[in-house]
Protein backbone atom coordinates (compact mmCIF):
# COMPACT_ATOMS: atom_id res chain seq x y z
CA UNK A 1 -9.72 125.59 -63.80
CA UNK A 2 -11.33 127.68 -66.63
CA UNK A 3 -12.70 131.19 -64.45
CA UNK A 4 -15.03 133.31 -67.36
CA UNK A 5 -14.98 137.21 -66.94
CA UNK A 6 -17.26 138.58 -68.85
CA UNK A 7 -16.60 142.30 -70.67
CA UNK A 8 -19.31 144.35 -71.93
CA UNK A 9 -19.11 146.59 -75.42
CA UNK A 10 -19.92 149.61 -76.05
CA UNK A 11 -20.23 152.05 -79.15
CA UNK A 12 -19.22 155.20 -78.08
CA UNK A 13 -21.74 158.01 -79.24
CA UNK A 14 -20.81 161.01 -77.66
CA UNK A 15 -19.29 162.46 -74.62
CA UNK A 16 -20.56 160.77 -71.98
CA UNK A 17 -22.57 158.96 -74.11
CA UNK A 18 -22.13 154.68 -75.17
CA UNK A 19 -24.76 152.27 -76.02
CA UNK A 20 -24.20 148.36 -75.01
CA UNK A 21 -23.80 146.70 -78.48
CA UNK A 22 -23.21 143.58 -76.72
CA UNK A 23 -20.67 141.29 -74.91
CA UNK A 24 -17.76 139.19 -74.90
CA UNK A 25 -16.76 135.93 -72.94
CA UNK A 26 -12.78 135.43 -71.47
CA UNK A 27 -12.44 132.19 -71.11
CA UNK A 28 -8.27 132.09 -70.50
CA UNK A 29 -7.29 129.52 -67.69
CA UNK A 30 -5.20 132.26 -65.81
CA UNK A 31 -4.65 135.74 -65.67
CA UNK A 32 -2.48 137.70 -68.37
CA UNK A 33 -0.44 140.88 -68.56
CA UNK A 34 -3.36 142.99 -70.57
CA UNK A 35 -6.30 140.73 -70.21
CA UNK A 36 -8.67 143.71 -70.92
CA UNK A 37 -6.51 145.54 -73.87
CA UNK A 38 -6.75 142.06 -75.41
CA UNK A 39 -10.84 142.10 -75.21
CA UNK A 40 -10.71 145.64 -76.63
CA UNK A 41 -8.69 144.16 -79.71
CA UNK A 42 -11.22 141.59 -79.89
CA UNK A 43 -14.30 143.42 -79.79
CA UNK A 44 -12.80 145.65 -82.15
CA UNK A 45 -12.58 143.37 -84.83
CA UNK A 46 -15.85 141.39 -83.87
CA UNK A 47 -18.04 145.07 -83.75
CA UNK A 48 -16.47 147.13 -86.25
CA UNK A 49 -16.68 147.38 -89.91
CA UNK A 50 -14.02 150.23 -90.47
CA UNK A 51 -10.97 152.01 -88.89
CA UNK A 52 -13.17 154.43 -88.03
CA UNK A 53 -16.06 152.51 -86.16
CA UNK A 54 -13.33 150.60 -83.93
CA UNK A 55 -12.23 153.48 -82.62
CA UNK A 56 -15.91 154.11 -81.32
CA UNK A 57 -15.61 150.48 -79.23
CA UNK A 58 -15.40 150.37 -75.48
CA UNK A 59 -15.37 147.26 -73.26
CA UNK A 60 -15.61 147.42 -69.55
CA UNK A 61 -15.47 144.58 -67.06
CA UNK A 62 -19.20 143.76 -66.17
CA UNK A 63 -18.32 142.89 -62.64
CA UNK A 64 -17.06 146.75 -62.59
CA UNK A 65 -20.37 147.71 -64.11
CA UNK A 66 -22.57 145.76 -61.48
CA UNK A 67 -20.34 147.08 -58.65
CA UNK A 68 -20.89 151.17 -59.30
CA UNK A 69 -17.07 151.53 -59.68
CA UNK A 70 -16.67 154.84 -62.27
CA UNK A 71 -15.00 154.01 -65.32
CA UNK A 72 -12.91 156.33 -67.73
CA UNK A 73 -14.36 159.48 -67.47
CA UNK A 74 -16.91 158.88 -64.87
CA UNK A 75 -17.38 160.63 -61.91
CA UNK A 76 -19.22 159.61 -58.65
């Protein structure tokens, strides 16, 4: 059964600061040791057009966004 997570990307502006530069679809049949590291490759090369820029890229689960957890350097 194909299960999609979706993974939203960010550009990272400041501290504290990203802006949603769009989103990426996992569409793997079962879970994988780093499912999320993987989508961070990904949007890296999908978002960035230097080594400089992909080090600016964030992804976050959206099912982590909609739920209010904190993320990296979030507090409640």
């Amino acid at each position: 059964m194909l299960k999609e997570k979706s993974y939203t990307v960010y550009r990272i502006v400041g501290p504290g600061q990203k802006i949603p530069v769009g989103e990426l679809f996992e569409r793997r049949r079962k879970e994988r040791k780093d499912n999320t590291g993987d989508m961070l490759r990904l949007a890296r090369k999908l978002y960035s057009s230097s080594t400089f820029e992909a080090l600016e890229i964030s992804v976050e689960p959206a099912d982590r966004i909609a739920s209010g957890t904190p993320g990296w350097g979030e507090e409640r």
